[in-house]
Protein backbone atom coordinates (compact mmCIF):
# COMPACT_ATOMS: atom_id res chain seq x y z
CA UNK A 1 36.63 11.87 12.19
CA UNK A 2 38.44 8.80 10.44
CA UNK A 3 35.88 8.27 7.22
CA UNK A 4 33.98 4.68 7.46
CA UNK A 5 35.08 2.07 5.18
CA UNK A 6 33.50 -1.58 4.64
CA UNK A 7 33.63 -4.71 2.97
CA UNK A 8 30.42 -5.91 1.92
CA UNK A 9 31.88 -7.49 -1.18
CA UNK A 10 34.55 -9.45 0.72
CA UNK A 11 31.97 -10.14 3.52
CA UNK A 12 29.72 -11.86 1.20
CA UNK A 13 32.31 -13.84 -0.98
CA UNK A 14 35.55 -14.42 1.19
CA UNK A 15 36.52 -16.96 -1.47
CA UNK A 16 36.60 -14.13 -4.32
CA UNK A 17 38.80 -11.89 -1.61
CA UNK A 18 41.51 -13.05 -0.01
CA UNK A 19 42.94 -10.98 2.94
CA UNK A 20 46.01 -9.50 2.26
CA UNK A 21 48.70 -6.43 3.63
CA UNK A 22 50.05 -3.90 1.29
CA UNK A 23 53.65 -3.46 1.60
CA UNK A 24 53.77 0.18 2.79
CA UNK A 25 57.35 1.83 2.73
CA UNK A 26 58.39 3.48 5.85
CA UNK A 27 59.47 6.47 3.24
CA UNK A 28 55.98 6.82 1.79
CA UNK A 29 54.34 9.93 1.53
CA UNK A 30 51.21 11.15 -0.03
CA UNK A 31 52.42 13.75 -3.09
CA UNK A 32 49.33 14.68 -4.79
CA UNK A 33 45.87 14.32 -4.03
CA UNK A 34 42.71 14.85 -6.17
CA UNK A 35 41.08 17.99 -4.64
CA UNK A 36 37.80 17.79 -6.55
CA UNK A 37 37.47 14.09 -6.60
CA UNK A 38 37.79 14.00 -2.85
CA UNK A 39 35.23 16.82 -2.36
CA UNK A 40 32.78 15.28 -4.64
CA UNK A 41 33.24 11.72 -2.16
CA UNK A 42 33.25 14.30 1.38
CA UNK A 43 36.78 13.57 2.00
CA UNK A 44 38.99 16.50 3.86
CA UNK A 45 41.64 16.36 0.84
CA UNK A 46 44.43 18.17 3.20
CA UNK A 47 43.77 15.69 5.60
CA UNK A 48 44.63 12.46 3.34
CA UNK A 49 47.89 14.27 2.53
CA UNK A 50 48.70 13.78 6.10
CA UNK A 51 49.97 10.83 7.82
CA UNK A 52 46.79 9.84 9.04
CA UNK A 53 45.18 10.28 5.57
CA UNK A 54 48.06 7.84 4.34
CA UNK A 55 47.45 5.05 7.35
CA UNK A 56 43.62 5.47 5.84
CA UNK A 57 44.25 5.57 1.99
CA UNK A 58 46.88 2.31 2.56
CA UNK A 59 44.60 0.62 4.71
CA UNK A 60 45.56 1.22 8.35
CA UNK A 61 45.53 -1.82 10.82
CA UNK A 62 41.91 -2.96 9.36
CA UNK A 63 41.52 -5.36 7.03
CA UNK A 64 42.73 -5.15 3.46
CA UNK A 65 42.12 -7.76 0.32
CA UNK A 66 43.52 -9.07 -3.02
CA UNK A 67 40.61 -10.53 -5.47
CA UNK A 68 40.24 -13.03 -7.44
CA UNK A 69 39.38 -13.30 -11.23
CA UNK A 70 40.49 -15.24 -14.03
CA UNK A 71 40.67 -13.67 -17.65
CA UNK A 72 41.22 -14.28 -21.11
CA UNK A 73 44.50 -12.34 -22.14
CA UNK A 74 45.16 -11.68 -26.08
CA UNK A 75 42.13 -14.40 -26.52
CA UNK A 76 43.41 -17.14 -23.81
CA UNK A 77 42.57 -18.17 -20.77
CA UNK A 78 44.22 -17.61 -17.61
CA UNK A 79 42.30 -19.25 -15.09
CA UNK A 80 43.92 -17.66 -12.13
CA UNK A 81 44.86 -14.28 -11.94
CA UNK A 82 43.72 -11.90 -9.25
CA UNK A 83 45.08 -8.59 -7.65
CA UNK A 84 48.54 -9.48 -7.97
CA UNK A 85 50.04 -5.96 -7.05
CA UNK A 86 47.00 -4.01 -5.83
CA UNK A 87 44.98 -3.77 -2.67
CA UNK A 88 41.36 -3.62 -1.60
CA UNK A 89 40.97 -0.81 0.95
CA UNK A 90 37.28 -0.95 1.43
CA UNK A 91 33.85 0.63 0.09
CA UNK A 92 33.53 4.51 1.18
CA UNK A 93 29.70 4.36 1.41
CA UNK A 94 28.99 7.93 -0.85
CA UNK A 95 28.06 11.20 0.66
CA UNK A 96 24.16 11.83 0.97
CA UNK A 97 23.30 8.29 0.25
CA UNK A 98 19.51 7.24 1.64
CA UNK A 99 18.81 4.16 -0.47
CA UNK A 100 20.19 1.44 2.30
CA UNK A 101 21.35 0.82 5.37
CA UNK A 102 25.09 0.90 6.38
CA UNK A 103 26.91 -2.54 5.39
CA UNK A 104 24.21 -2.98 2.99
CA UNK A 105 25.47 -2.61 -0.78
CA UNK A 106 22.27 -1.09 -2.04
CA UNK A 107 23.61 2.18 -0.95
CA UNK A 108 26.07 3.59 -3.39
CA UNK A 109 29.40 3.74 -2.85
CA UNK A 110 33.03 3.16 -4.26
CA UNK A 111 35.93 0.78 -3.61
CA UNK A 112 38.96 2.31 -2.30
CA UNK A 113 41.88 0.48 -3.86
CA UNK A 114 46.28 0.22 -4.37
CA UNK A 115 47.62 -0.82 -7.59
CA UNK A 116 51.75 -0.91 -7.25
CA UNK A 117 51.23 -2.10 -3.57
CA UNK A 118 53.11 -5.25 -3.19
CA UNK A 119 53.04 -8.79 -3.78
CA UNK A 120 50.11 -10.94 -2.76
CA UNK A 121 48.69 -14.66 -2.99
CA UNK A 122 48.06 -14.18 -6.84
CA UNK A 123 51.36 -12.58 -8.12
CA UNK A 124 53.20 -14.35 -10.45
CA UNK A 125 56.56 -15.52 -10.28
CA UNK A 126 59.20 -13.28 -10.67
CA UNK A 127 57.13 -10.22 -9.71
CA UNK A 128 58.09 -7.33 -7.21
CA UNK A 129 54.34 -5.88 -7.05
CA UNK A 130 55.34 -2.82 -7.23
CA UNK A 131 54.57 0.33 -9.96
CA UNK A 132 56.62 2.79 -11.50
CA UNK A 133 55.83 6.16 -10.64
CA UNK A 134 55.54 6.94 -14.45
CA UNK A 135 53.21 4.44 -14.25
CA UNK A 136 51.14 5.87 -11.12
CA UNK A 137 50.67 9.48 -13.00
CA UNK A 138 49.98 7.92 -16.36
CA UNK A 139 46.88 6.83 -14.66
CA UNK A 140 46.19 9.36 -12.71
CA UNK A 141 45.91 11.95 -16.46
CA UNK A 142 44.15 9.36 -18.68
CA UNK A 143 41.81 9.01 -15.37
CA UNK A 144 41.24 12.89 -14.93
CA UNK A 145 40.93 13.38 -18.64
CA UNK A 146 38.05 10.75 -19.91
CA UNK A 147 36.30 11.61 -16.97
CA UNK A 148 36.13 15.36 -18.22
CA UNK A 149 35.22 14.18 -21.81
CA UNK A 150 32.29 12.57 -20.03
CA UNK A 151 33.42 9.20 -19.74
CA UNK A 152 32.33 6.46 -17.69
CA UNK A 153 35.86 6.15 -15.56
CA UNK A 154 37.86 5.05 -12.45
CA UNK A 155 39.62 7.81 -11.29
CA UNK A 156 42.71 8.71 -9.00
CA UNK A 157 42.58 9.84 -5.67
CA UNK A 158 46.05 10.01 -4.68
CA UNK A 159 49.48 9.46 -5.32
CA UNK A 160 52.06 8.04 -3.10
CA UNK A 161 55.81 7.90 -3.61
CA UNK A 162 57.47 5.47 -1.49
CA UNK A 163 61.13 6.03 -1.79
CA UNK A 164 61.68 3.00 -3.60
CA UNK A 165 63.63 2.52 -7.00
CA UNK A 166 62.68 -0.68 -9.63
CA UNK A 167 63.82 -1.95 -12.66
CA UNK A 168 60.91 -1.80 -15.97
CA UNK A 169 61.60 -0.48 -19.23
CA UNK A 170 65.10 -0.16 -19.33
CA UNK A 171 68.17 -1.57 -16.89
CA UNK A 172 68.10 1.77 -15.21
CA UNK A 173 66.16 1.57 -11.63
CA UNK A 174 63.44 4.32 -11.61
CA UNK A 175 61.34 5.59 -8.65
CA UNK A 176 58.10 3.56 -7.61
CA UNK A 177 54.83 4.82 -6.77
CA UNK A 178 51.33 3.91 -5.11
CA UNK A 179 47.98 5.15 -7.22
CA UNK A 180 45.38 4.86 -4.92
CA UNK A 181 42.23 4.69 -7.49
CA UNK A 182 38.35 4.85 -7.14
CA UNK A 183 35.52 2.50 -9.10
CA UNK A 184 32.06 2.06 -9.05
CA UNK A 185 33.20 -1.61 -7.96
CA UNK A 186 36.27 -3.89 -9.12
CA UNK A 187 33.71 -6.88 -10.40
CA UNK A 188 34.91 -7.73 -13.50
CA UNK A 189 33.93 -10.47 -16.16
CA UNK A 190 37.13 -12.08 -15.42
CA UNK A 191 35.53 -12.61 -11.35
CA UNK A 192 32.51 -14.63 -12.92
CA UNK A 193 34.92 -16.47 -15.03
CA UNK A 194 37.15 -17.17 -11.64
CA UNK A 195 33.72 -18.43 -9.84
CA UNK A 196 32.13 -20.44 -12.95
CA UNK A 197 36.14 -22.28 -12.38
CA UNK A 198 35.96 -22.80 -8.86
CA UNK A 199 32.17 -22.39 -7.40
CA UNK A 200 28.85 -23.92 -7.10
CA UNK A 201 26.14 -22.73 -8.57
CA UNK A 202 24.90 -21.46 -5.01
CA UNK A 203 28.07 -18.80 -4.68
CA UNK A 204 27.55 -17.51 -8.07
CA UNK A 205 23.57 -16.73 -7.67
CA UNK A 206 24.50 -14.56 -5.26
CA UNK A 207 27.12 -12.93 -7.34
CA UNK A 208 24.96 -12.55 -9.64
CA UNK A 209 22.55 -10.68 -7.01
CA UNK A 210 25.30 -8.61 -5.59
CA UNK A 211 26.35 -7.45 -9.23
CA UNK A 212 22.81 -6.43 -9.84
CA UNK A 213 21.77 -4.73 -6.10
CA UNK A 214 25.16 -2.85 -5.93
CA UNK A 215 24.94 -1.47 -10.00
CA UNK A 216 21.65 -1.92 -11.35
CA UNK A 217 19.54 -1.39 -8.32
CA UNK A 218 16.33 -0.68 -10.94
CA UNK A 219 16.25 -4.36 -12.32
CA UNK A 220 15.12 -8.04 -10.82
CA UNK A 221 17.98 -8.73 -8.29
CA UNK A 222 17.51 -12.47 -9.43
CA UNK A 223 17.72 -12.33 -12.76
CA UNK A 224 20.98 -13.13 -14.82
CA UNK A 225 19.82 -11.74 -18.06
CA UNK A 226 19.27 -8.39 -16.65
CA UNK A 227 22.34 -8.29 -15.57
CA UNK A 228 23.80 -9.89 -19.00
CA UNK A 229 21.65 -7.11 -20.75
CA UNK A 230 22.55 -3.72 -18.29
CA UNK A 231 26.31 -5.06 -18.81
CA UNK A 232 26.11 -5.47 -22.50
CA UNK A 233 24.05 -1.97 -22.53
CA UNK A 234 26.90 -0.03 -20.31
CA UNK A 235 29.84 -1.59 -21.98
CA UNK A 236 28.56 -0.45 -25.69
CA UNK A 237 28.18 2.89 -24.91
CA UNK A 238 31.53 2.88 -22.90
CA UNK A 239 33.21 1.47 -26.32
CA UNK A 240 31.11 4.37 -28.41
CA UNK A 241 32.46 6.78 -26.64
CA UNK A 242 36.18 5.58 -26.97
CA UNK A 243 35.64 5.17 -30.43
CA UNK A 244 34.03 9.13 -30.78
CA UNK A 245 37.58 10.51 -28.60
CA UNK A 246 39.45 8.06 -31.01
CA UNK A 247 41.19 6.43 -27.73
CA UNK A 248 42.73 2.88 -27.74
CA UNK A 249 42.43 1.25 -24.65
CA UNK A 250 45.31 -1.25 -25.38
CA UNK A 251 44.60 -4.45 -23.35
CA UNK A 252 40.46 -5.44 -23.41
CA UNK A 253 41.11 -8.72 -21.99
CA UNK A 254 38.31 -10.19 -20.14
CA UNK A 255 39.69 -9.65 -16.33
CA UNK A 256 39.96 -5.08 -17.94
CA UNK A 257 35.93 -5.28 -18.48
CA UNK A 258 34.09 -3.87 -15.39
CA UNK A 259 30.78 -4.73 -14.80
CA UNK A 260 29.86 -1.47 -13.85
CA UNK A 261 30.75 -0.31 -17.41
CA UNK A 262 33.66 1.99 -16.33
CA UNK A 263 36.94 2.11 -18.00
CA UNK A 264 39.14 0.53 -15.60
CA UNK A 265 43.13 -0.81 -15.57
CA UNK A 266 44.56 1.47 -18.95
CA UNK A 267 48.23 0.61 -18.85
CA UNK A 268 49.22 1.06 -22.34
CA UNK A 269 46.55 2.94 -24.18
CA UNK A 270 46.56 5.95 -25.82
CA UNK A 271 44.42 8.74 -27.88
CA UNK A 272 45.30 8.64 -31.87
CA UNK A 273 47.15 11.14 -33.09
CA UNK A 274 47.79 11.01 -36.90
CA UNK A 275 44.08 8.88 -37.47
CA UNK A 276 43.89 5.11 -38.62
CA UNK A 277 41.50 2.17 -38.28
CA UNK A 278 44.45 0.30 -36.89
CA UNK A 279 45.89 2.05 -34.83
CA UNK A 280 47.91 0.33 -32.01
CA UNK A 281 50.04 1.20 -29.41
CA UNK A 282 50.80 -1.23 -26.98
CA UNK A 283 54.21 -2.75 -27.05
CA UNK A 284 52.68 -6.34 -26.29
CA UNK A 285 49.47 -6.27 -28.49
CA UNK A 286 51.67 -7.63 -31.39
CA UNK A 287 48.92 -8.81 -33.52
CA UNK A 288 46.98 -5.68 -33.00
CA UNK A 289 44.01 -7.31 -31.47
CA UNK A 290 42.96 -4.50 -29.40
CA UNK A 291 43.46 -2.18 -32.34
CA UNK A 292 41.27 1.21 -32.52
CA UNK A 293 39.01 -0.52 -35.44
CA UNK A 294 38.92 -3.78 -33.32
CA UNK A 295 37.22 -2.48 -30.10
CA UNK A 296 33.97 -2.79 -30.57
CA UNK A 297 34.07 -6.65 -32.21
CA UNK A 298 36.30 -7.50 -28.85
CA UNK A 299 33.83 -6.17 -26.47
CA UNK A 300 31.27 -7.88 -28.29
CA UNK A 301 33.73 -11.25 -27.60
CA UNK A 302 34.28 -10.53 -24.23
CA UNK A 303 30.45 -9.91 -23.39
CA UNK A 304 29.86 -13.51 -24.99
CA UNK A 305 32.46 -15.17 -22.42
CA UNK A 306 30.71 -13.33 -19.60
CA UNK A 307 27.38 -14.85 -20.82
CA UNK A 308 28.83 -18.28 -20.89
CA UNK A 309 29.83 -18.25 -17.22
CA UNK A 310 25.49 -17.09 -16.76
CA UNK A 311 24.06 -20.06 -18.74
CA UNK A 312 23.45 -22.95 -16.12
CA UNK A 313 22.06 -19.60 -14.35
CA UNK A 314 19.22 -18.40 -17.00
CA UNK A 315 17.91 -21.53 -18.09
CA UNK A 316 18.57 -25.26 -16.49
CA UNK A 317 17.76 -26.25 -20.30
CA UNK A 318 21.44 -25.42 -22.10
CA UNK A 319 19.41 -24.68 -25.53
CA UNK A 320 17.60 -22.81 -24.54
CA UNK A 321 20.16 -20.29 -21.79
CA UNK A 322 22.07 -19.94 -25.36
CA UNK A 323 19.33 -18.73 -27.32
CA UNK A 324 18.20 -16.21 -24.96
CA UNK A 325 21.70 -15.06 -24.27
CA UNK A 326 22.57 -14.49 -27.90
CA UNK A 327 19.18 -12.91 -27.77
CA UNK A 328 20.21 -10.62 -25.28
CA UNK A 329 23.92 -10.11 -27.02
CA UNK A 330 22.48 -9.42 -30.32
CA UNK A 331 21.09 -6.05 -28.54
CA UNK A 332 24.72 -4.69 -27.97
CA UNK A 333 25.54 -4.07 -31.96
CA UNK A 334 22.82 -1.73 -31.99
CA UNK A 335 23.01 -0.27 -28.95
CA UNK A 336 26.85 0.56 -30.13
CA UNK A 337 25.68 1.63 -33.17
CA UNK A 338 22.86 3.98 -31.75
CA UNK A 339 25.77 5.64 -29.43
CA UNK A 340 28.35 5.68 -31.93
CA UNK A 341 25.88 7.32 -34.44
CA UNK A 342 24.73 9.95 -32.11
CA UNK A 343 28.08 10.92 -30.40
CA UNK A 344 30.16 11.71 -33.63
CA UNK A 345 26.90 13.01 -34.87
CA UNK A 346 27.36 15.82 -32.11
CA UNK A 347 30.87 16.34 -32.89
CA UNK A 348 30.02 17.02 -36.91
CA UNK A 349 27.77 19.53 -35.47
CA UNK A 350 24.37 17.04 -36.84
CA UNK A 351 21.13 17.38 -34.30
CA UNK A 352 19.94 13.88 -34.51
CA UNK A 353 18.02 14.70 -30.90
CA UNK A 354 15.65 11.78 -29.22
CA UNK A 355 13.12 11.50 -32.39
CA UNK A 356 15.45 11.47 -35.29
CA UNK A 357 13.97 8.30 -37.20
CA UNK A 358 16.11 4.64 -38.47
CA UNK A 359 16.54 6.27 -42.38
CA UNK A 360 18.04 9.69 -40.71
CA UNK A 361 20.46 7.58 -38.26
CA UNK A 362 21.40 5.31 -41.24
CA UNK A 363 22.09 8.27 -43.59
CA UNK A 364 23.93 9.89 -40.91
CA UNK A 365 26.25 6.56 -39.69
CA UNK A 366 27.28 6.26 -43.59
CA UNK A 367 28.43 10.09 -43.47
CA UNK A 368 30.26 9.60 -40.05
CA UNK A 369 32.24 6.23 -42.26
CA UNK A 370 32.86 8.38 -44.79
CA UNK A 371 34.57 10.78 -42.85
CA UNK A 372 36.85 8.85 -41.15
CA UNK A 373 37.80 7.32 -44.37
CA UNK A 374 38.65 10.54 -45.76
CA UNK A 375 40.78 11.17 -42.07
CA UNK A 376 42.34 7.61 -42.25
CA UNK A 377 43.40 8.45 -46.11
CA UNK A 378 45.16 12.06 -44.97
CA UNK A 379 46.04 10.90 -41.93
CA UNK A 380 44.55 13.43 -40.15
CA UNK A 381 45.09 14.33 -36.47
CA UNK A 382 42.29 13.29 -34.99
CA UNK A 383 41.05 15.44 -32.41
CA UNK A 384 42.87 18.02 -34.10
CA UNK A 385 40.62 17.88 -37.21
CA UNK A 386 37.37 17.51 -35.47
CA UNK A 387 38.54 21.03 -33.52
CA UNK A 388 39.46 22.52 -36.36
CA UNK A 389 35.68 22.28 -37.66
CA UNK A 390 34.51 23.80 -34.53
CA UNK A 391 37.00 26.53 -34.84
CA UNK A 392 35.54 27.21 -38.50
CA UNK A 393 32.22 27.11 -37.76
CA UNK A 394 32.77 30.06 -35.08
CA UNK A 395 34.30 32.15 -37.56
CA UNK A 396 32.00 31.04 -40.14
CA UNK A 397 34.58 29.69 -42.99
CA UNK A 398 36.38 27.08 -44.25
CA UNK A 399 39.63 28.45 -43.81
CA UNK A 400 41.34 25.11 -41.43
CA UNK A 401 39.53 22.29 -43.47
CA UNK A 402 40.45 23.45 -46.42
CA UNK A 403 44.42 23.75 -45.33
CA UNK A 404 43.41 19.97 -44.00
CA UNK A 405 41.76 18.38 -46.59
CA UNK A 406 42.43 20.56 -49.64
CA UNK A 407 40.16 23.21 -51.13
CA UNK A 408 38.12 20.59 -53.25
CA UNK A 409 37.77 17.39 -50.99
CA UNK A 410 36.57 20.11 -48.31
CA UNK A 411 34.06 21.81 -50.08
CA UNK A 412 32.34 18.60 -51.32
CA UNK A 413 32.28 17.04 -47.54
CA UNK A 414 30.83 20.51 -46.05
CA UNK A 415 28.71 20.86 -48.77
CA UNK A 416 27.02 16.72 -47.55
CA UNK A 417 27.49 17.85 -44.01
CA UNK A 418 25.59 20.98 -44.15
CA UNK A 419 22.82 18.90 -46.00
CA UNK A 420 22.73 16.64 -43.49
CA UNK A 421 22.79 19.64 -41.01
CA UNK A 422 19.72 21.60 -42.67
CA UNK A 423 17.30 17.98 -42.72
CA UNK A 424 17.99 17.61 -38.90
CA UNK A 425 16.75 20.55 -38.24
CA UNK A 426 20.56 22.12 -36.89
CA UNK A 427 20.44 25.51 -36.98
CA UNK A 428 24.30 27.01 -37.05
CA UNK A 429 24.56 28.39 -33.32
CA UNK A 430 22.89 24.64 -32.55
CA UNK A 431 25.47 23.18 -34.60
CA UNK A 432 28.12 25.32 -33.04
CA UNK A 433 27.05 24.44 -29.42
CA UNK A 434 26.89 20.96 -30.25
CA UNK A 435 30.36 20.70 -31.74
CA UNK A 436 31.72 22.85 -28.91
CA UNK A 437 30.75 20.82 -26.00
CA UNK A 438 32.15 17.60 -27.84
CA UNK A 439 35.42 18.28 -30.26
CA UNK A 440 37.89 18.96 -26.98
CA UNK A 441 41.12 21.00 -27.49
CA UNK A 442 42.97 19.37 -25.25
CA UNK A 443 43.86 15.76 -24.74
CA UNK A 444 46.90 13.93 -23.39
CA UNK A 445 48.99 14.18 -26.20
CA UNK A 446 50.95 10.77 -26.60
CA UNK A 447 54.80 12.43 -26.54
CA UNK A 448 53.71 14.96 -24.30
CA UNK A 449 52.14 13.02 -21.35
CA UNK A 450 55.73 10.72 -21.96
CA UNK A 451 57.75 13.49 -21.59
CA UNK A 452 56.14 15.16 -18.69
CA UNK A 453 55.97 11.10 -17.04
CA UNK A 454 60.11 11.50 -17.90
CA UNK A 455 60.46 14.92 -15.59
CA UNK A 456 58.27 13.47 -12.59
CA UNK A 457 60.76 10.86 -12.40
CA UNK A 458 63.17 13.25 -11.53
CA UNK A 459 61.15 15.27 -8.82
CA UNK A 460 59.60 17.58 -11.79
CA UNK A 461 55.96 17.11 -11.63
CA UNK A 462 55.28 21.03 -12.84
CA UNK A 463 54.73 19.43 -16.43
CA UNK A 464 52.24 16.85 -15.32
CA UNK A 465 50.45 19.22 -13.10
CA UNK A 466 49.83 21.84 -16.08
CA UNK A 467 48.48 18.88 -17.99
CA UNK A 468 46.26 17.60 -16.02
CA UNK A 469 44.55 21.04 -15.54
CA UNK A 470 44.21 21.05 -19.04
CA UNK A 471 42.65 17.67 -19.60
CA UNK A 472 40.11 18.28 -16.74
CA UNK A 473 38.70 21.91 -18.99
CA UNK A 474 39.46 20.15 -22.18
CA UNK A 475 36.63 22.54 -24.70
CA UNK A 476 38.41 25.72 -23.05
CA UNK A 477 41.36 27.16 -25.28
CA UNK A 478 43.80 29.01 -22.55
CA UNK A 479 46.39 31.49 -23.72
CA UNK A 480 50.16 30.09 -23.02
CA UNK A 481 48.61 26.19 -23.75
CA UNK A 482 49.11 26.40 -27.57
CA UNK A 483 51.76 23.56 -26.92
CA UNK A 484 49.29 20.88 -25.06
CA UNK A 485 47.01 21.22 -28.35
CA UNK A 486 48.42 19.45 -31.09
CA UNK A 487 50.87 16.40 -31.65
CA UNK A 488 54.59 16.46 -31.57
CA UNK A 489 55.85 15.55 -35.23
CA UNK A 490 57.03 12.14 -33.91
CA UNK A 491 54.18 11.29 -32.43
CA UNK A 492 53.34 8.53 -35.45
CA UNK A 493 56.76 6.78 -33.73
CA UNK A 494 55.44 6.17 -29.96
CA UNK A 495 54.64 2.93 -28.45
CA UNK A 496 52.92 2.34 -25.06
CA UNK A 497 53.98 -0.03 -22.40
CA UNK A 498 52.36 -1.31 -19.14
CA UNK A 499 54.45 0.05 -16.74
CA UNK A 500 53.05 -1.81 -13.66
């Protein structure tokens, strides 16, 4: 039976979502699917690889939308953006789900959705709406792996090649793709910047309402500052987390923040190799404003323009919506904080646990700084240091940090760290468990991932296919992977680009 989709999003705000085809390829043909992804949402995965599973994933005859949002890109605002190469499918109502009744958004559920699938009402001029097939897979591993490191994600479903050849980095055409992706939802804080531009008041109560029924079904369905507050809340620990797998998303404008706190639309980000508070890698952030160092600040930023378009919402009295907001926004620096503390925490092999008191965190947060000082000053390989204490502790020596940091530096750090150890309370096989469940061996290596992206565009996707079965068992050392675990020499060169 054909899986049930539905639009209660585009139902209830037909102004946010505009009806709109994907362009479809007669040539198209569903090349990969994700087995466990489609399990985990009761979908027959040999069945979307079919041409009936493509008519589904691409929307069929039934309706399909582009939405609206507006967005502040590199700090200015664009007050009209929108889906301007991707597609709405529908909501696929979850497997199992009791808490509401069919059409009714209180019952979870994900959005089905195209990025590279044509043009629509919002694409600017000049573009094709199409993706690369680089692109497409690009997506598809960074998707796959932060979702195995245990973030907060979208994720890929499928992949469709279409037959089609267009022109992006360089004059040569190269073949084009379809990633059809999964979210909590697509609400971003660029949609309640888009309806504080062009609704009433009425329109965005109910967005407001929506947000908070279909995400935070625990809170007051009417009440902005919840939402403001569970936002704030999600997004901090989503940027903790980042900051603890030292991965740069590349482009947090406004219309890239999800309400649901996911990581959504990563184009041109990458995971440091060689480590640095600055590191950037997008070709277009030229003033590295979405640098690694800079993530949390911009967050903060963006969190502050979502507030504004809630104001006239919380309070009719403007004095007093801004003092409660920044109230309410003054939570999220140590809510980060907490997060960040307690996630590298686990990766120095530190058992900070649910009690550990304000003096213990604060002793602890100064150690974590000092560390990545000392990592920023050596330029250390990032994962590849925090892996190489887990390695040690196994064995029970010093053997890798010393050959990192020198014999001296690394004797003084262990010699804090295992202080720091001993007052929490870690014993060493706690220490060891904790580091070995969050110091991964395997990431998508920036030069590798690009040259396994150059071999799919040639009808080689053997490369891309061995990564991404590393990345999803990424604290699991496998014989014959030695390659996938540390950076090419280069790797201080690369640059990322937004393929789509």
């Amino acid at each position: 039976m054909t899986p049930t989709l539905e639009h209660t999003y585009a139902c209830t705000f037909p102004t946010l979502a505009t009806e709109q085809r994907p362009t479809i390829p007669a040539e198209s043909r569903v090349t990969w699917v994700n087995e466990p992804l489609a399990q985990e949402l009761g979908l027959d995965a040999a069945w979307l690889a079919t041409n009936n599973g493509l008519a589904w994933l691409t929307g069929g005859s039934a309706e399909t939308y582009a939405l609206a949002y507006s967005g502040f890109q590199f700090g200015q605002l664009s007050p009209v953006l929108g889906d301007g190469r991707a597609h709405l499918v529908g909501e696929l109502p979850l497997p199992g789900a009791e808490l509401g009744a069919s059409g009714n958004p209180t019952q979870p559920r994900v959005d089905l959705h195209l990025k590279g699938s044509g043009l629509t009402n919002f694409s600017r001029p000049g573009s094709d709406g199409k993706a690369p097939l680089s692109a497409v897979w690009r997506e598809v591993v960074i998707g796959e792996s932060l979702h195995a490191l245990g973030v907060p994600t979208s994720r890929a479903l499928a992949v469709i090649e279409t037959g089609e050849y267009i022109r992006r980095r360089s004059p040569m055409p190269e073949p084009a793709g379809i990633l059809v992706r999964v979210a909590s939802s697509h609400l971003r804080v660029g949609t309640f910047q888009y309806a504080q531009l062009t609704e009433g008041e009425e329109l965005r109560k109910n967005l407001v309402n929506y947000a908070l029924t279909r995400h935070y079904p625990h809170l007051n369905a009417e009440n902005p500052l919840d939402l403001l507050r569970a936002v704030s809340k999600q997004q901090a620990q989503l940027v903790a987390h980042w900051m603890s797998l030292g991965f740069v998303h590349g482009v947090l404008n406004t219309d890239n923040v999800s309400i649901s706190g996911q990581a959504i639309d990563f184009g041109p980000c990458a995971f440091i190799d060689g480590f640095s508070r600055d590191a950037v890698y997008s070709s277009i952030d030229r003033q590295g404003r979405y640098k690694y160092r800079n993530q949390p600040g911009v967050t903060q930023w963006n969190l502050a323009r979502f507030a504004e378009t809630l104001l006239d919402l919380i309070d009719d009295d403007p004095n007093k919506a801004v003092h409660l907001a920044t109230d309410v926004l003054a939570e999220f620096e140590e809510t980060y904080q907490d997060a960040c503390t307690r996630l590298f925490a686990a990766k120095l092999g530190i058992d900070l646990g649910e009690s550990a008191d304000g003096q213990t965190l604060d002793k602890v947060a100064a150690f974590i700084e000092k560390t990545l000082d000392l990592a920023g000053e050596k330029t250390l390989d990032f994962t590849g240091f925090f892996r190489a204490l887990t390695d040690d502790a196994e064995v029970q020596n010093s053997e890798k940090l010393q050959s990192l940091l020198g014999q001296e530096p690394a004797e003084t750090w262990l010699a804090e760290l295992n202080r720091l150890r001993a007052e929490t309370g870690a014993s060493p096989e706690k220490s060891y468990q904790l580091m070995q469940g969050n110091n991964p061996v395997y990431i998508p290596r920036n030069l590798t991932l690009d040259a396994a992206l150059r071999k799919v565009e040639t009808g080689d996707a053997e490369p891309i296919q061995r990564l991404i079965e590393a990345v999803r068992n990424p604290y699991t050392r496998v014989v014959g992977n030695e390659d996938l675990e540390q950076a090419p020499d280069s790797s201080r060169f690369f640059t990322s680009f937004c393929g789509t």
